[in-house]
Every structure is written in structure tokens, then in C-alpha cells.
N, C-alpha and C. Protein backbone atom coordinates (compact mmCIF):
# COMPACT_ATOMS: atom_id res chain seq x y z
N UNK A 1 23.56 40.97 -31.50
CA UNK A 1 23.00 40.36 -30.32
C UNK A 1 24.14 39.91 -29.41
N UNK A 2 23.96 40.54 -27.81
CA UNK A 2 25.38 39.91 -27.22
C UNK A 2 25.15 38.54 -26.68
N UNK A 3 25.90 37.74 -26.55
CA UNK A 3 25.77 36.83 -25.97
C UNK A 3 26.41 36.40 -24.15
N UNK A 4 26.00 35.72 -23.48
CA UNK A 4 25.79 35.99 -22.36
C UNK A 4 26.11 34.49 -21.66
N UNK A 5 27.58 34.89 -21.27
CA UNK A 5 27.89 33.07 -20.35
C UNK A 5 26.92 32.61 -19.91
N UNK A 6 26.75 31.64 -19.17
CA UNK A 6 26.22 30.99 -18.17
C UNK A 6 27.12 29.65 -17.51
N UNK A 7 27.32 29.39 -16.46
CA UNK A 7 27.77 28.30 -15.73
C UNK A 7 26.71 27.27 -15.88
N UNK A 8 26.98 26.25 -16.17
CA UNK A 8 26.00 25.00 -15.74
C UNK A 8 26.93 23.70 -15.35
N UNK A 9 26.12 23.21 -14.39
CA UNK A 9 26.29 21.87 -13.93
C UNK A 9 26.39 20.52 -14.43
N UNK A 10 27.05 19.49 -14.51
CA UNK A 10 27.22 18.35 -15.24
C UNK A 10 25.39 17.94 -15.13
N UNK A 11 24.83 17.70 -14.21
CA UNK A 11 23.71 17.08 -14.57
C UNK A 11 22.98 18.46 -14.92
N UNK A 12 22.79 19.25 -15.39
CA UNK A 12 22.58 20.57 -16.32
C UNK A 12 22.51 20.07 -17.66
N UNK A 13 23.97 19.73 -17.81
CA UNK A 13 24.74 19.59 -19.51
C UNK A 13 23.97 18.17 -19.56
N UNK A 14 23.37 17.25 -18.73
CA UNK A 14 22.98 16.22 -18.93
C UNK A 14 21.72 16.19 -19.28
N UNK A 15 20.58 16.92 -18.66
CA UNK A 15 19.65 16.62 -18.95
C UNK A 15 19.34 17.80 -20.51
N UNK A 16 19.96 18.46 -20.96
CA UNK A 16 19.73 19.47 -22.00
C UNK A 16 20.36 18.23 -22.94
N UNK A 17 20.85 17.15 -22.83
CA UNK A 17 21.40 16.26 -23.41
C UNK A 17 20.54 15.35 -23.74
N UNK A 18 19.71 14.90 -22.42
CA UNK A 18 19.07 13.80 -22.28
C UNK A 18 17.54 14.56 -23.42
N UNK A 19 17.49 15.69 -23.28
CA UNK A 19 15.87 16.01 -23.68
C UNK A 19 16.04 16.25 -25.31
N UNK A 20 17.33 16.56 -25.74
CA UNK A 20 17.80 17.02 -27.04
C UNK A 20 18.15 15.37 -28.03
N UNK A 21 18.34 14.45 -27.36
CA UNK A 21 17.99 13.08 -27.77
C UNK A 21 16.76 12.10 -27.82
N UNK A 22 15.93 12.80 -26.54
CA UNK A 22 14.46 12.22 -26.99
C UNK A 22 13.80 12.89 -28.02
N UNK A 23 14.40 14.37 -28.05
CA UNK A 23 13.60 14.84 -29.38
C UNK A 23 13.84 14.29 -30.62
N UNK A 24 15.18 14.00 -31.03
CA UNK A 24 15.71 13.21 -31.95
C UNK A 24 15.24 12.19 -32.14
N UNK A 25 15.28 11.49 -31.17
CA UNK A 25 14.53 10.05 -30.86
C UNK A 25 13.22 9.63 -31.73
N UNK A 26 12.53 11.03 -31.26
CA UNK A 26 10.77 10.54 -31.44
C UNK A 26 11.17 11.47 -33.20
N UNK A 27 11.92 12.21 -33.71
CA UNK A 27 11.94 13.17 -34.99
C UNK A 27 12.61 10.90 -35.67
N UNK A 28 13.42 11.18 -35.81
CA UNK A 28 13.92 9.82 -36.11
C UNK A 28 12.67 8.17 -36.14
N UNK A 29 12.17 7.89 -35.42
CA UNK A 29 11.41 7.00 -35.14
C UNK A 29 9.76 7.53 -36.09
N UNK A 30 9.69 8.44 -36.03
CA UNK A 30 8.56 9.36 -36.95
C UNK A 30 8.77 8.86 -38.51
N UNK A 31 10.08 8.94 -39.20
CA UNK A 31 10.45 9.04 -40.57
C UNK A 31 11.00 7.47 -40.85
N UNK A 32 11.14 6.91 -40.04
CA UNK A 32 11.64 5.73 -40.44
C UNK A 32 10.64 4.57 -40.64
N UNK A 33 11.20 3.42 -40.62
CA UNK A 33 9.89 1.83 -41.19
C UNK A 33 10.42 0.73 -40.11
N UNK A 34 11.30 0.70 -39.55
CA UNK A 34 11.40 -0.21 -38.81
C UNK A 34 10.22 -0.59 -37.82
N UNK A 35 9.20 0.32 -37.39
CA UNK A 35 7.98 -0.18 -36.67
C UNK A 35 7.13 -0.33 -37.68
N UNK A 36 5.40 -0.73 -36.97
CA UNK A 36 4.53 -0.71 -37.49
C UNK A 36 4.17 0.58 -37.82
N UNK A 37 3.51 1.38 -38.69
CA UNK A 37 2.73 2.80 -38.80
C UNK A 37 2.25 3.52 -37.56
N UNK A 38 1.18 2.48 -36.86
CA UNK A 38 0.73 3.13 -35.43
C UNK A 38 1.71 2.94 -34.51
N UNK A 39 2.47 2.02 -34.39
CA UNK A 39 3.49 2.09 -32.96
C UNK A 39 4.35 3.61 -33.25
N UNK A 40 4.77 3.19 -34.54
CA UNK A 40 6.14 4.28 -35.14
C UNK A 40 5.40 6.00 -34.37
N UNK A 41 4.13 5.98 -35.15
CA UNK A 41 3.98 7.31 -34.59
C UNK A 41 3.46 7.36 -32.98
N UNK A 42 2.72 6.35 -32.63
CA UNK A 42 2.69 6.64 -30.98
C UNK A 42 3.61 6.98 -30.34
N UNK A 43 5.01 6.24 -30.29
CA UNK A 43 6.10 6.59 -29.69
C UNK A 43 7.32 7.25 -30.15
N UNK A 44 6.58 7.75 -31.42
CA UNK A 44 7.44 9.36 -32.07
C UNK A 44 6.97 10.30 -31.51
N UNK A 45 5.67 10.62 -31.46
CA UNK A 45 4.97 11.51 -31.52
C UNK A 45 5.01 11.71 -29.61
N UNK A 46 5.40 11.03 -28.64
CA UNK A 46 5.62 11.02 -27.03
C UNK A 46 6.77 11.72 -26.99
N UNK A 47 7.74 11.05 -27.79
CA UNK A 47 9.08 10.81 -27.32
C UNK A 47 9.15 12.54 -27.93
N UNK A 48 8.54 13.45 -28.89
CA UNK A 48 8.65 14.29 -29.48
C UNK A 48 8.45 15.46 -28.22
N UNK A 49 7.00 15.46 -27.78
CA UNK A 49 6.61 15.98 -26.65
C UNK A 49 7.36 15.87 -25.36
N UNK A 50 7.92 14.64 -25.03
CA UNK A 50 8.68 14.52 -23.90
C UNK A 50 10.15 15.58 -23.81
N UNK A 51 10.62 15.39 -25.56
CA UNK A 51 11.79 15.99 -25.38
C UNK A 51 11.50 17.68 -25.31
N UNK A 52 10.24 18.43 -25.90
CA UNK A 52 9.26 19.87 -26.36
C UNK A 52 9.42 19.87 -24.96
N UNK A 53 8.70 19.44 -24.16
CA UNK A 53 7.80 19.97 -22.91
C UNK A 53 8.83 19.68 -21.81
N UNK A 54 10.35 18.90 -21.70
CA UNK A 54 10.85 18.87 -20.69
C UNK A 54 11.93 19.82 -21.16
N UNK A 55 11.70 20.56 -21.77
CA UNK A 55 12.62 21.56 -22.10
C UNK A 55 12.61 22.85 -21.75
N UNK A 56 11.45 23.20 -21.94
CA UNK A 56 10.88 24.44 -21.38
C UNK A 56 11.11 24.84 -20.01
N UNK A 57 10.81 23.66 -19.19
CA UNK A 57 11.47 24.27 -17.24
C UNK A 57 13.10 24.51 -17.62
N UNK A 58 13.80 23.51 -18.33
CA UNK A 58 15.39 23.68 -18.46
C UNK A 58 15.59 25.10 -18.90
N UNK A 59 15.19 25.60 -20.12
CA UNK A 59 15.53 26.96 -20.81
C UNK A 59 14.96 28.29 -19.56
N UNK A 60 14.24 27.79 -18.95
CA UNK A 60 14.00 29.06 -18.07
C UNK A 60 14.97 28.79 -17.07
N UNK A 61 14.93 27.62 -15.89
CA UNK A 61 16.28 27.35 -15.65
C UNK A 61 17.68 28.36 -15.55
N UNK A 62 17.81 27.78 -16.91
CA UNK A 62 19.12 28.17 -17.46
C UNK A 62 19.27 29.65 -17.45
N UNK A 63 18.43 29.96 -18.04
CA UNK A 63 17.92 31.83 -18.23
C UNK A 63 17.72 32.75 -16.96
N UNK A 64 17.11 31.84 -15.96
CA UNK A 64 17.33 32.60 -14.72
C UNK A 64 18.59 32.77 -13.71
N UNK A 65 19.54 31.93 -14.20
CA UNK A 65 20.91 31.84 -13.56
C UNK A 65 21.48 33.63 -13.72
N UNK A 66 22.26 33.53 -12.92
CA UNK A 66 23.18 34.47 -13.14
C UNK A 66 24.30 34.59 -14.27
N UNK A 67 24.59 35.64 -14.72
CA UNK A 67 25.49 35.54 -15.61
C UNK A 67 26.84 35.15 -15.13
N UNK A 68 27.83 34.55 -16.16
CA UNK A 68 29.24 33.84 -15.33
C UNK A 68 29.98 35.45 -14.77
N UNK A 69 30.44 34.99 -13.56
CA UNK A 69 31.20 36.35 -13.13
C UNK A 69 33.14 35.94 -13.91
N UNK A 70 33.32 37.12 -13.58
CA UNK A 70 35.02 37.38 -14.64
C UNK A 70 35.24 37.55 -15.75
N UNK A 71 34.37 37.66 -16.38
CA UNK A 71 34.00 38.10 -17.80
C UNK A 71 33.90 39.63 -18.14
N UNK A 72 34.16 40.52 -18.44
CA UNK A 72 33.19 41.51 -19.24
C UNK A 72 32.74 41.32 -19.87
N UNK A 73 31.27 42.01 -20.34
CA UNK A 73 30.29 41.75 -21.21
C UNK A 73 31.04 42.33 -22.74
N UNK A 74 31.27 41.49 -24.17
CA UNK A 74 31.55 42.37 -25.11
C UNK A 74 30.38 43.16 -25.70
N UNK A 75 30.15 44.34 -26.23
CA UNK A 75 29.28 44.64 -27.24
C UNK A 75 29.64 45.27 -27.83
């Protein structure tokens, strides 16, 4: 499978940052005891979706960019 630069932008690298920590967030807050049972999973189970579903516009995003120029492609 080749793989294929892409350029991205600091607030790019930020929000693939920001959405890859709420997923953690709500995966983390799911398995642990520090809340009650129902809080723990209400705001696992958001924070899970928030990080799922704000990801999806990013990966297309990202995918529709152009490839980095100055490169040759290896295969």
C-alpha cells in the first residue's frame, strides 16, 4: 500500500488532536469509578461520539487535499 504525503496546517494537527483526546476522554471516563455509573457513562458515551462524529468531516478534509508537491511517489 503506498502511502501518500499530505501538508496540514497547525490548526489541522490541532483539531485531529483535539478529537483524538475526546475520544480518549469519553474511552477513559467509560472504564473508570471516579463518577457515579450514570454520569460516568453519559459523558463517556458524548465525549465518545463527539470525538467518532467530529472526525469524519476532518478525514475527508484531509483526503481531499492535494498530495504534498516535491516528492515522488515511491512504489
Amino acid at each position: 500500500m503506498a502511502l501518500t504525503e499530505r501538508n496540514l496546517t497547525i490548526p489541522e494537527i490541532m483539531l485531529i488532536a483535539g478529537t483524538r483526546a475526546a475520544l480518549g476522554l469519553g474511552v477513559g471516563l467509560l472504564i473508570s469509578d471516579r463518577l457515579t455509573k450514570d454520569q460516568r457513562k453519559g459523558a463517556g458515551w458524548a465525549l465518545v461520539a463527539v470525538g467518532i462524529l467530529s472526525t469524519i468531516p476532518i478525514v475527508t478534509g484531509v483526503l481531499a487535499k492535494r498530495p504534498a508537491a516535491g516528492r515522488p511517489a515511491e512504489s
